[in-house]
Protein backbone atom coordinates (compact mmCIF):
# COMPACT_ATOMS: atom_id res chain seq x y z
CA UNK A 1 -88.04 -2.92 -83.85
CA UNK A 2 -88.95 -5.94 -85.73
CA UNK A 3 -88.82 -9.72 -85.07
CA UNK A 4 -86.10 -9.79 -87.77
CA UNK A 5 -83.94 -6.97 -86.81
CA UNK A 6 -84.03 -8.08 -83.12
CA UNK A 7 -83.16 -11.64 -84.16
CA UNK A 8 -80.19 -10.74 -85.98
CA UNK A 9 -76.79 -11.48 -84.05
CA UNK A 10 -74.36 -8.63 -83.43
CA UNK A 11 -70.48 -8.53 -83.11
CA UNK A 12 -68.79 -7.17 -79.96
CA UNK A 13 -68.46 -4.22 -81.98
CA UNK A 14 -71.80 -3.45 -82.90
CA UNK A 15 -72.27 -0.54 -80.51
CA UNK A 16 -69.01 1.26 -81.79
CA UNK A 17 -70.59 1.21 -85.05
CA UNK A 18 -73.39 2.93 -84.33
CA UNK A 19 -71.38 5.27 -82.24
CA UNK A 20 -69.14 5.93 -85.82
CA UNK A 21 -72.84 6.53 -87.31
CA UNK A 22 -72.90 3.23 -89.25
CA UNK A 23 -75.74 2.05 -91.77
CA UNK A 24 -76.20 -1.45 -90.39
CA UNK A 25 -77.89 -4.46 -92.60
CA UNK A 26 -78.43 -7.82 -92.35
CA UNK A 27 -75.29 -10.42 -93.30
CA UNK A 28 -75.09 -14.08 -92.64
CA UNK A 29 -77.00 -13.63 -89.64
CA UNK A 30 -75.86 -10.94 -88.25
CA UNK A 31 -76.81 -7.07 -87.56
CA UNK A 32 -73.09 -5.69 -90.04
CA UNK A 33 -71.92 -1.94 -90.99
CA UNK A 34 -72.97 -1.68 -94.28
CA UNK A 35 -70.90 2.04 -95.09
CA UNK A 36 -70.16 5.01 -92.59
CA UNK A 37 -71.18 8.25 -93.24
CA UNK A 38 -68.32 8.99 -95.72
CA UNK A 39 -69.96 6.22 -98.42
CA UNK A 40 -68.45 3.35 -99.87
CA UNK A 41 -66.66 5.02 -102.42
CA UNK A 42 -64.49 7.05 -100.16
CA UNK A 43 -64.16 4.12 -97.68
CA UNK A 44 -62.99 2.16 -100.80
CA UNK A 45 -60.48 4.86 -101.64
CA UNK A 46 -59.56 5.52 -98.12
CA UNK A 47 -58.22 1.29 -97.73
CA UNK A 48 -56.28 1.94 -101.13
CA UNK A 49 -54.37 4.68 -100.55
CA UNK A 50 -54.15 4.81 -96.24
CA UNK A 51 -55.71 2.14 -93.92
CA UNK A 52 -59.23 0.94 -93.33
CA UNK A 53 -60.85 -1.27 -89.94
CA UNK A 54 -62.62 -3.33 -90.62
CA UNK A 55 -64.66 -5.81 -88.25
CA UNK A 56 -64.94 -9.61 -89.36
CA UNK A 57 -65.77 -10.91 -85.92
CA UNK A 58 -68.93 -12.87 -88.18
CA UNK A 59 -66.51 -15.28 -89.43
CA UNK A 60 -66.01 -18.47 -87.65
CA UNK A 61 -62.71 -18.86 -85.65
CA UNK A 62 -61.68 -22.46 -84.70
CA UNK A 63 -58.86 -24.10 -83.00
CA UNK A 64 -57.92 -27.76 -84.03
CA UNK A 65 -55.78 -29.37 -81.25
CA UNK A 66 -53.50 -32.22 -81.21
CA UNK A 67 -50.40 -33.84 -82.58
CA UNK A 68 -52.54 -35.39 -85.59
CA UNK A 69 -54.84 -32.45 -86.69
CA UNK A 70 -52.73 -31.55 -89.83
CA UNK A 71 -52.96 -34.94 -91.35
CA UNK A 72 -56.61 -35.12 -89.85
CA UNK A 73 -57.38 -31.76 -91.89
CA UNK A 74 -55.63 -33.05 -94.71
CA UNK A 75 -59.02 -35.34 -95.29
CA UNK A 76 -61.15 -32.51 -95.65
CA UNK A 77 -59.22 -30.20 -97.64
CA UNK A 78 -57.27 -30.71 -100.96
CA UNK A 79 -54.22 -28.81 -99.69
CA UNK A 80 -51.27 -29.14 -97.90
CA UNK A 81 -51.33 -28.58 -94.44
CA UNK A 82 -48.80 -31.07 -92.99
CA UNK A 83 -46.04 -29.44 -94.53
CA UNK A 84 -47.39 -25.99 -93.47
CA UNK A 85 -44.84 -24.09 -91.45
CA UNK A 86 -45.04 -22.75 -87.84
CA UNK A 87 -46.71 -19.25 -88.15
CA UNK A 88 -47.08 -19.79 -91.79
CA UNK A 89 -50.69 -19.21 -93.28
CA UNK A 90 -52.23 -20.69 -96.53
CA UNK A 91 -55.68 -20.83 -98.01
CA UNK A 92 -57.84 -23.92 -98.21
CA UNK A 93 -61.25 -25.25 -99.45
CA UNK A 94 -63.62 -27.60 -97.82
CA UNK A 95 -65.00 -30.13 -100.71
CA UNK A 96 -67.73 -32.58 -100.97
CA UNK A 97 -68.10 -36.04 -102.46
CA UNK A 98 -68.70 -34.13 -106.27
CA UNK A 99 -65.65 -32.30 -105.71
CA UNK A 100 -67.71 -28.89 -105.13
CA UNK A 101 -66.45 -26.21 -102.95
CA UNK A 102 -68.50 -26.36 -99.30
CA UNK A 103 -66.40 -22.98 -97.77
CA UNK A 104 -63.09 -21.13 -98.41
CA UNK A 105 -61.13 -20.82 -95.54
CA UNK A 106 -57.82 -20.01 -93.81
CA UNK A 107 -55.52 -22.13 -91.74
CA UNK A 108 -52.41 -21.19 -89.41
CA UNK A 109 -50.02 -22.83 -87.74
CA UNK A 110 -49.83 -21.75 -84.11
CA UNK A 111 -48.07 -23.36 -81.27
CA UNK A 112 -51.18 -24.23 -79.68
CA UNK A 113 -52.39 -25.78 -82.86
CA UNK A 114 -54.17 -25.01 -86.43
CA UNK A 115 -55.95 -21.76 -86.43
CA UNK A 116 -59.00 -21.78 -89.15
CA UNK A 117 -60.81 -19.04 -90.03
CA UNK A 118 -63.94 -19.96 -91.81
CA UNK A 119 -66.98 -17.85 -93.76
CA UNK A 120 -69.76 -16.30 -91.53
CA UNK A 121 -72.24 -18.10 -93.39
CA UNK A 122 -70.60 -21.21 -93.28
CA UNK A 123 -69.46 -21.25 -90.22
CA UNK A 124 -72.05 -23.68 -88.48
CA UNK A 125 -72.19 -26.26 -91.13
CA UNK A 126 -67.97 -25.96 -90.98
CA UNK A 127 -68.08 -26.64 -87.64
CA UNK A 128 -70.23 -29.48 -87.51
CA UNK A 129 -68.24 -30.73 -90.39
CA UNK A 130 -64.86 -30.74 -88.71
CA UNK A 131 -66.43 -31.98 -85.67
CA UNK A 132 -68.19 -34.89 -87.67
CA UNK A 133 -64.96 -36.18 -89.34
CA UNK A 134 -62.21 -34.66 -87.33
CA UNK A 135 -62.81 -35.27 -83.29
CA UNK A 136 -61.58 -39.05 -83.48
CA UNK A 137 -58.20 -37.59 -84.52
CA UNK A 138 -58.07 -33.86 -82.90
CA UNK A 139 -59.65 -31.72 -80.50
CA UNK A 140 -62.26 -29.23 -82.28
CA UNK A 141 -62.37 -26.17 -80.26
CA UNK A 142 -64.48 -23.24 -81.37
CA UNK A 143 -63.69 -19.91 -80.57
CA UNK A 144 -66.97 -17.58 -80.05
CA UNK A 145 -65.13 -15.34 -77.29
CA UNK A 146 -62.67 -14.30 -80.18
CA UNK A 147 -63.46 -11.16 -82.08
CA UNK A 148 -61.78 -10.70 -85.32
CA UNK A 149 -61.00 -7.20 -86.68
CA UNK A 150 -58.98 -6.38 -90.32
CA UNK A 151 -56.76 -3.43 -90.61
CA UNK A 152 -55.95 -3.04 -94.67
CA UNK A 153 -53.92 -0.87 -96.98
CA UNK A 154 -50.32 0.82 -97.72
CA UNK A 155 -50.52 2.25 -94.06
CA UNK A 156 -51.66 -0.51 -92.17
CA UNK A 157 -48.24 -1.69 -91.60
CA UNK A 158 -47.72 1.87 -89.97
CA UNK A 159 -50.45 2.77 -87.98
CA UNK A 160 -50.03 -0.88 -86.31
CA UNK A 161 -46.29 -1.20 -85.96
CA UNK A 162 -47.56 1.74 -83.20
CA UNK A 163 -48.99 -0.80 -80.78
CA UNK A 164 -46.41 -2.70 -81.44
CA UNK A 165 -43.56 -2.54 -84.00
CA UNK A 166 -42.82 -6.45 -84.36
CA UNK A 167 -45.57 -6.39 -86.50
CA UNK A 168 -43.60 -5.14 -89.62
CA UNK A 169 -41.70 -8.08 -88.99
CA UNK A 170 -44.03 -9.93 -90.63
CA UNK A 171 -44.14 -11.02 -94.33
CA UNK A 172 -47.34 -12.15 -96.26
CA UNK A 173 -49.42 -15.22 -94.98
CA UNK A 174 -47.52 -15.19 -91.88
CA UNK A 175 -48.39 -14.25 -88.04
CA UNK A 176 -47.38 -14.28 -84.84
CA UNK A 177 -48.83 -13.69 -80.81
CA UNK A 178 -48.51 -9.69 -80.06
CA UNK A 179 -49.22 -7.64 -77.26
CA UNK A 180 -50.61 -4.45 -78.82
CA UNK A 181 -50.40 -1.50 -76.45
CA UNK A 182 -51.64 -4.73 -73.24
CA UNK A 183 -53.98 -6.13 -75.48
CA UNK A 184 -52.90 -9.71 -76.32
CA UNK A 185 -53.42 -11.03 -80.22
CA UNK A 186 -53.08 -13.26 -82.62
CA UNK A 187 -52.12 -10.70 -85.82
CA UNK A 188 -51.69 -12.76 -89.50
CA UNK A 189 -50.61 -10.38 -92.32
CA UNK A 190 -53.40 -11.39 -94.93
CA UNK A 191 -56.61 -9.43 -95.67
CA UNK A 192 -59.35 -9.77 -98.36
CA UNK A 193 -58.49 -6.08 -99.98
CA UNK A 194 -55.70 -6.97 -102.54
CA UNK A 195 -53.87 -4.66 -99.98
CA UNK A 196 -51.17 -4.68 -97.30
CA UNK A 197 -52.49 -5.69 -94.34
CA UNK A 198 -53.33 -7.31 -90.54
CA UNK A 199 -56.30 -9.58 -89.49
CA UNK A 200 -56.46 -9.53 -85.61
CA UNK A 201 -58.15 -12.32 -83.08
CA UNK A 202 -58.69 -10.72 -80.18
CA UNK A 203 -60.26 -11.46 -77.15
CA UNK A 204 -64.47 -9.83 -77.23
CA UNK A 205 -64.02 -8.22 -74.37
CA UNK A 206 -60.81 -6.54 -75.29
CA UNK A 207 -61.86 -5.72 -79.02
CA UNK A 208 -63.60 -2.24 -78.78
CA UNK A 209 -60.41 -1.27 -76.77
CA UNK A 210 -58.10 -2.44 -79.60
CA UNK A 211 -60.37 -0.75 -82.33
CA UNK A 212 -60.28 2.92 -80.58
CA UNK A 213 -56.89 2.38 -80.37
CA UNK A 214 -56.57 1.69 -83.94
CA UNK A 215 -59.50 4.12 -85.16
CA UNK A 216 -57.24 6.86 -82.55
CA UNK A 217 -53.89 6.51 -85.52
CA UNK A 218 -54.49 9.41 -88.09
CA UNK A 219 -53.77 6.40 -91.00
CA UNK A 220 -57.25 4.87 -90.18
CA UNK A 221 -60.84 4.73 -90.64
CA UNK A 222 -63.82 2.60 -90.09
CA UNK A 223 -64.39 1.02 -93.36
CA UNK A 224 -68.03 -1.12 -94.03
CA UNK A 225 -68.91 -4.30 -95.67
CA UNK A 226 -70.16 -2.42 -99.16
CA UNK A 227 -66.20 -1.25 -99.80
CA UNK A 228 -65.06 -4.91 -98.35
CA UNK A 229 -66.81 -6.25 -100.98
CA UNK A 230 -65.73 -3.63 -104.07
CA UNK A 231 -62.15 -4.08 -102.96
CA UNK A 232 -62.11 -7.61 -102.74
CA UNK A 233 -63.90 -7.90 -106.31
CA UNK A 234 -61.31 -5.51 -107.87
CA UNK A 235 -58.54 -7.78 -105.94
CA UNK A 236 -60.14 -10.88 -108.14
CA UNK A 237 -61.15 -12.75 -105.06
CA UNK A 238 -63.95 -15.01 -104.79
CA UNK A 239 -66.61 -14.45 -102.56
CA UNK A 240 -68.14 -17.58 -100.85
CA UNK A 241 -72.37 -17.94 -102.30
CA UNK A 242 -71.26 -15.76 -105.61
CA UNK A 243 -68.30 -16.90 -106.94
CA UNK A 244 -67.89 -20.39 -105.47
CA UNK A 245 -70.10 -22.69 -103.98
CA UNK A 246 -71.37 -26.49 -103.66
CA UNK A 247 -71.93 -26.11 -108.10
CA UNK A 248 -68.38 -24.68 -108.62
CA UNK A 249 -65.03 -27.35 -108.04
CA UNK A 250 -61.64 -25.56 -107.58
CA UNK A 251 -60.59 -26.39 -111.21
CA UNK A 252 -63.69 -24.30 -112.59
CA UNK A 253 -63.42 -21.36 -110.58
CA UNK A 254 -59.89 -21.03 -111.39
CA UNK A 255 -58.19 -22.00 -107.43
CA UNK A 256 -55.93 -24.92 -108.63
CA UNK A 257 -52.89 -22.85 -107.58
CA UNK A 258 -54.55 -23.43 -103.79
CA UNK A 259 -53.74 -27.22 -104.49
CA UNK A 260 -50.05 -27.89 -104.36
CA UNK A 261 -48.58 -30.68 -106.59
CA UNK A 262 -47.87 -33.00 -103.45
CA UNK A 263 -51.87 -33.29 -103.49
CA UNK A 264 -52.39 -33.92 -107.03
CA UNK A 265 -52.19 -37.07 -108.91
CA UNK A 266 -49.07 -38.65 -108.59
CA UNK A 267 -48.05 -36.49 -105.91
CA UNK A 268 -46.67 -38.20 -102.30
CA UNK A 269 -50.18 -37.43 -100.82
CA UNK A 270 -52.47 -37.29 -103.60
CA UNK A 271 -55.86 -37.63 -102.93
CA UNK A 272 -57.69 -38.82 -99.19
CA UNK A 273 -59.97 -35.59 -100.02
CA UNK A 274 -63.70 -35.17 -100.70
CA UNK A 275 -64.28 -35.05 -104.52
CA UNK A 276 -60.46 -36.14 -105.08
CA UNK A 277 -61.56 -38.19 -108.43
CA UNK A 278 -63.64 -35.74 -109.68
CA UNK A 279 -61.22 -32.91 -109.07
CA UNK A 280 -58.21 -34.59 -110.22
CA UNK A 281 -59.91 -36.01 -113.58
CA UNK A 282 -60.70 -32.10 -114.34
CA UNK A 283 -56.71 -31.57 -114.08
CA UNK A 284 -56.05 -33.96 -116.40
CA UNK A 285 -59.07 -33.05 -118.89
CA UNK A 286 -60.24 -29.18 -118.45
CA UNK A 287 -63.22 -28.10 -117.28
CA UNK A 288 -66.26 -27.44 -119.30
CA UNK A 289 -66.16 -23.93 -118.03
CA UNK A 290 -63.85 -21.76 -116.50
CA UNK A 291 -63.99 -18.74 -113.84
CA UNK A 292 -62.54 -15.51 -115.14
CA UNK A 293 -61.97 -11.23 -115.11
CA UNK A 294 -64.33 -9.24 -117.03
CA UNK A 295 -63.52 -5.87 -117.87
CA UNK A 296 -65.69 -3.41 -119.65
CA UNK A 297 -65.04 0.11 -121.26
CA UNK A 298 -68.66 1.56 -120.64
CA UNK A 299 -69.85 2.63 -117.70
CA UNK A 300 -73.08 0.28 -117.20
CA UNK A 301 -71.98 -1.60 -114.04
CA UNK A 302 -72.67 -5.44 -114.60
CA UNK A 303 -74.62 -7.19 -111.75
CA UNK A 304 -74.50 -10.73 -109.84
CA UNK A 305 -76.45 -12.39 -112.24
CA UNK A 306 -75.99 -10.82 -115.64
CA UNK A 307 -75.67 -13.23 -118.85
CA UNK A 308 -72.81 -13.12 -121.22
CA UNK A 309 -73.09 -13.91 -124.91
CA UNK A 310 -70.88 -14.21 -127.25
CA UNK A 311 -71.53 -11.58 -130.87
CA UNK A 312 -73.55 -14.34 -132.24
CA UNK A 313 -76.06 -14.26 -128.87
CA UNK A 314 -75.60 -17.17 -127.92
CA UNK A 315 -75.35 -17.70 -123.88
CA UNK A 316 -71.72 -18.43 -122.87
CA UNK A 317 -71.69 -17.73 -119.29
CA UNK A 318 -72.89 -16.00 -116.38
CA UNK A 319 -71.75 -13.09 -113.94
CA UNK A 320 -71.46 -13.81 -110.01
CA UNK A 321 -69.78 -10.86 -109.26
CA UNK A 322 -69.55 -7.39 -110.73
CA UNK A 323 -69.39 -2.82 -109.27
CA UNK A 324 -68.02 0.14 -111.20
CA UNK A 325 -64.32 -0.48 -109.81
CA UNK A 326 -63.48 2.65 -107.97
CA UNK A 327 -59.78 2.22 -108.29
CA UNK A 328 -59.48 1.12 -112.03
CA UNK A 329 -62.78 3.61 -113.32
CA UNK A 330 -64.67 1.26 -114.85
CA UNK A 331 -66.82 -1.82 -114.32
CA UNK A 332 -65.38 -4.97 -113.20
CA UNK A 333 -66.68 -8.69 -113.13
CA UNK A 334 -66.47 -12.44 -112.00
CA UNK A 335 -68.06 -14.98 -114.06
CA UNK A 336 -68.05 -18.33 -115.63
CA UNK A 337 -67.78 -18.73 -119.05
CA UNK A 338 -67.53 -21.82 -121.46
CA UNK A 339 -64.11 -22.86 -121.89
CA UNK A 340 -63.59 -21.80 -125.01
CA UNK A 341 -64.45 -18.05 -124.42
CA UNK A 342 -61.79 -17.94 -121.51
CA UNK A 343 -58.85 -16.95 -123.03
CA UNK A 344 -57.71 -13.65 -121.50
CA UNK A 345 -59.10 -10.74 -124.53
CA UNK A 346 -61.53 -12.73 -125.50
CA UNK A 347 -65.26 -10.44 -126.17
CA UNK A 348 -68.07 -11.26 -125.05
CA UNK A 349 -71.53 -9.20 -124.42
CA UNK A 350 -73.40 -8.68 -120.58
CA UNK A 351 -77.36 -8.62 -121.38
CA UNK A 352 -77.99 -5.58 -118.88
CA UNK A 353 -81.23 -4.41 -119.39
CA UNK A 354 -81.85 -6.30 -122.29
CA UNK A 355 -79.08 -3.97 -123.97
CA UNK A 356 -75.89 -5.55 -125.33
CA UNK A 357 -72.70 -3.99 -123.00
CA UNK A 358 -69.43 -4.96 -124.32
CA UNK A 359 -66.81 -7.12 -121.97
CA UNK A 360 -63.47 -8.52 -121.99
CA UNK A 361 -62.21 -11.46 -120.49
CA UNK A 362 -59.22 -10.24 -118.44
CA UNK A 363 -56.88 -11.27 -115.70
CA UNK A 364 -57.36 -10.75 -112.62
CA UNK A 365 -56.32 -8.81 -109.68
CA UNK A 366 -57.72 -5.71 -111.64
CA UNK A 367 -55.85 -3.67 -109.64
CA UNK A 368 -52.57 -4.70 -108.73
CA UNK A 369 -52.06 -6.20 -105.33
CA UNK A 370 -50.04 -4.88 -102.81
CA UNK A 371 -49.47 -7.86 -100.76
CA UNK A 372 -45.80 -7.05 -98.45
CA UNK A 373 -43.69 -10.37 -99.53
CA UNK A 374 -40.71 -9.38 -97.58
């Protein structure tokens, strides 16, 4: 074994998954299922049409604790949280001083406080970060002993509401405390498919029982992180590193619906963020570029990296994220583009290979979502 493989970290999964015959690689740190033996393009299928597990314990779980932490997180993020409802979920960014995107994240409102779920390869520099600004105001309490395990698609709601049928209860961007089958959780119906679907903090030491049990319902298989990422990219969601990071502010990659009017300009609690200025002069002005969907109808897939020109070759952009789509057939993208070349059928060319492959600037989710709204 080598120095790297043995320093990698593993999940309290990690010997399931080589049980299920899992490829494993190397991801933010730790020792991850890349694909099972079916391949990523039936695992991708598989979450679109039934349910897939999947296991996210690499992401950083983190309880913030006290009567202030709302308003505390409220100085890190441009979002609201105060007015964030009890079991209610909603997505967040962490800025900087430039108004640059540090993490993506989740937040929850529990009884026992806010529940954030933060990038794997973040997740250090997040918690340091909350800790550095936040523990005047709140308790920071990380939770390592917490796995985390996703269960996404049409039949998720199905093969869970069988350990415990509250669950269907549940609308999107909600969650709740449930005992599945004994096994206490915290269950939020949100997932990173485009799909239906649970996420599921759970105790380590309980979370291989809770996976047989799930893996046991006919609905589901194990599902790896090469369809995670597919399926989010045809959902249109950004992935931390590719599509957003400490060069991209939420304006430019296209998240300003994540920042409700009460935290714009003018609003009651405008600004008190990282990056406020910066972020709130792009409202007002545009941005010089823009994130957006790129479809194509040739069969080249366009890679992480790719340029875009426009038919007179000059550059225009750049993709961050791009597969063949399994679901819509043909190959799918995130980039940035100027401004200008944003608007949604716009044409533009990939340099693949130093060969010209047609795109088109389209909206995003590719496929459409089917998040359960109640």
């Amino acid at each position: 074994m080598s120095a790297e493989s043995t320093a990698l970290l593993k999940t309290p999964l990690h010997a399931l998954h080589l049980e299920l015959g899992a490829k494993m690689v190397p991801f933010a740190g730790y020792d991850m299922p890349v694909q099972y033996p079916a391949g990523v393009m039936a695992e991708h299928k598989h979450t679109r049409a039934a349910a897939g597990l999947f296991d996210v314990s690499h992401m950083g779980q983190v309880l913030l604790v006290g009567d202030d932490a709302a308003a505390a997180l409220e100085t890190l993020v441009p979002v609201d949280i105060l007015d964030l409802g009890l079991f209610k979920q909603r997505y967040a960014l962490f800025t900087n001083d430039q108004g640059t995107i540090l993490d993506d994240l989740m937040v929850a409102r529990r009884t026992d406080g806010l529940f954030v779920v933060v990038n794997a390869g973040c997740r250090d520099q997040d918690i340091a970060h909350m800790q550095q600004h936040l523990s005047g105001r709140c308790e920071v309490r990380p939770l390592p002993d917490q796995a985390l395990l996703a269960l996404q698609g049409p039949q998720a709601v199905t093969a869970l509401s069988r350990l415990n049928p509250g669950v269907a209860q549940l609308v999107f961007m909600t969650g709740g405390f449930f005992e599945l089958d004994g096994i206490p959780t915290f269950v939020t119906r949100s997932g990173y498919t485009g799909e239906d679907g649970y996420e599921i903090s759970v105790a380590a030491d309980r979370s291989v029982e809770l996976a047989r049990k799930l893996l046991d319902q006919p609905e589901v298989k194990p599902i790896g992180l090469g369809a995670r990422d597919s399926l989010r990219l045809e959902a249109g969601l950004c992935l931390y590193g590719h599509d957003i990071d400490t060069t991209t502010t939420p304006v430019e990659a296209s998240l300003i619906w994540a920042i409700q009017k009460v935290r714009r300009a003018g609003g009651a609690r405008a600004g008190g963020y990282p990056g406020a200025a910066v972020i709130d002069r792009q409202f007002a002005d545009g941005a010089a570029r823009k994130r957006v969907g790129l479809v194509s109808s040739e069969r080249m897939p366009v890679r992480e990296g790719a340029r875009l020109v426009n038919a007179d070759g000059q550059d225009v952009g750049v993709v961050t994220s791009g597969t063949l789509g399994p679901t819509v057939g043909k190959p799918v993208a995130l980039a940035y583009v100027q401004t200008p070349y944003a608007a949604i059928g716009t044409e533009l060319f990939a340099l693949v290979r130093d060969k010209r492959t047609p795109m088109t600037v389209s909206s995003t989710p590719f496929t459409p979502n089917g998040y359960f709204r109640g």
